[in-house]
Protein backbone atom coordinates (compact mmCIF):
# COMPACT_ATOMS: atom_id res chain seq x y z
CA UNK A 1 119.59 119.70 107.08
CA UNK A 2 116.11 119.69 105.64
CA UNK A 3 114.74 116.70 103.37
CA UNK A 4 112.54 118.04 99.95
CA UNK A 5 109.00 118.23 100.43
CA UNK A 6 108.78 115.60 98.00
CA UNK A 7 111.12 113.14 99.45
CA UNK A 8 108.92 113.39 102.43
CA UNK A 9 106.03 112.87 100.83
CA UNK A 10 107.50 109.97 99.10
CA UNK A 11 107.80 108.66 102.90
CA UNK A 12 105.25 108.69 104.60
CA UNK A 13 103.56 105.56 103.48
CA UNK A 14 106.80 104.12 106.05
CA UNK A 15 104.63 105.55 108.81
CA UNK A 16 101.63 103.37 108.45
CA UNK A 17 101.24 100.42 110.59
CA UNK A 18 98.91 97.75 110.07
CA UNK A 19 98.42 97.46 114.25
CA UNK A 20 97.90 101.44 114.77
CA UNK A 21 94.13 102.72 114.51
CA UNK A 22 95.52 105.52 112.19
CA UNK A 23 97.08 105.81 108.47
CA UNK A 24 98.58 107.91 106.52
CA UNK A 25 98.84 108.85 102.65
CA UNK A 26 99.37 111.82 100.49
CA UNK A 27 96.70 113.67 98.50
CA UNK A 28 98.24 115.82 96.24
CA UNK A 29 100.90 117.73 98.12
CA UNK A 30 99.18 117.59 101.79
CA UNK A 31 99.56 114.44 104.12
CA UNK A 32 96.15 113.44 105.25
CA UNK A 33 95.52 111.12 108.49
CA UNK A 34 92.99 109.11 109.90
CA UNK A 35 92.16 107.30 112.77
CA UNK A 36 90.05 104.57 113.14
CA UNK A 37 87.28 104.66 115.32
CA UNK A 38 86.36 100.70 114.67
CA UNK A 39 88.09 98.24 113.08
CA UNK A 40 86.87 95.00 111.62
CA UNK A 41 89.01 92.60 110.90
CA UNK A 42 86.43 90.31 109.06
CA UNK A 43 83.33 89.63 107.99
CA UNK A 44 81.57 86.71 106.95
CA UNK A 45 77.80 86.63 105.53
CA UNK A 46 75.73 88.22 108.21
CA UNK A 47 78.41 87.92 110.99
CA UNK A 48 81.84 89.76 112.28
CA UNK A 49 84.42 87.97 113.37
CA UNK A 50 86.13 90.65 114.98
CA UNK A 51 85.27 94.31 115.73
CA UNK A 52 87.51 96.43 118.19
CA UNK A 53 85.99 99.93 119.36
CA UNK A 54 88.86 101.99 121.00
């Protein structure tokens, strides 16, 4: 059995992790993705305390 389109929409925020170098969201009625080339974690004034390139 199939799910709605718009139940899975409703879903796929559940796919994001906050560890993963990608995320997901819905625009409209498409799910977009994107991965994350760098990542800072945070910045102070004129310094980063963290940056991962993978």
């Amino acid at each position: 059995m199939t799910a709605p389109w718009q139940q899975v929409l409703a879903n796929i925020g559940a796919l994001n992790n906050p560890q993963a170098p990608f995320s997901y969201w819905v625009d409209r009625d498409a799910i977009v993705g994107h991965w994350f080339v760098a990542k800072i974690t945070s910045l102070g004034i004129g310094s980063v305390d963290s940056f991962d390139k993978e």
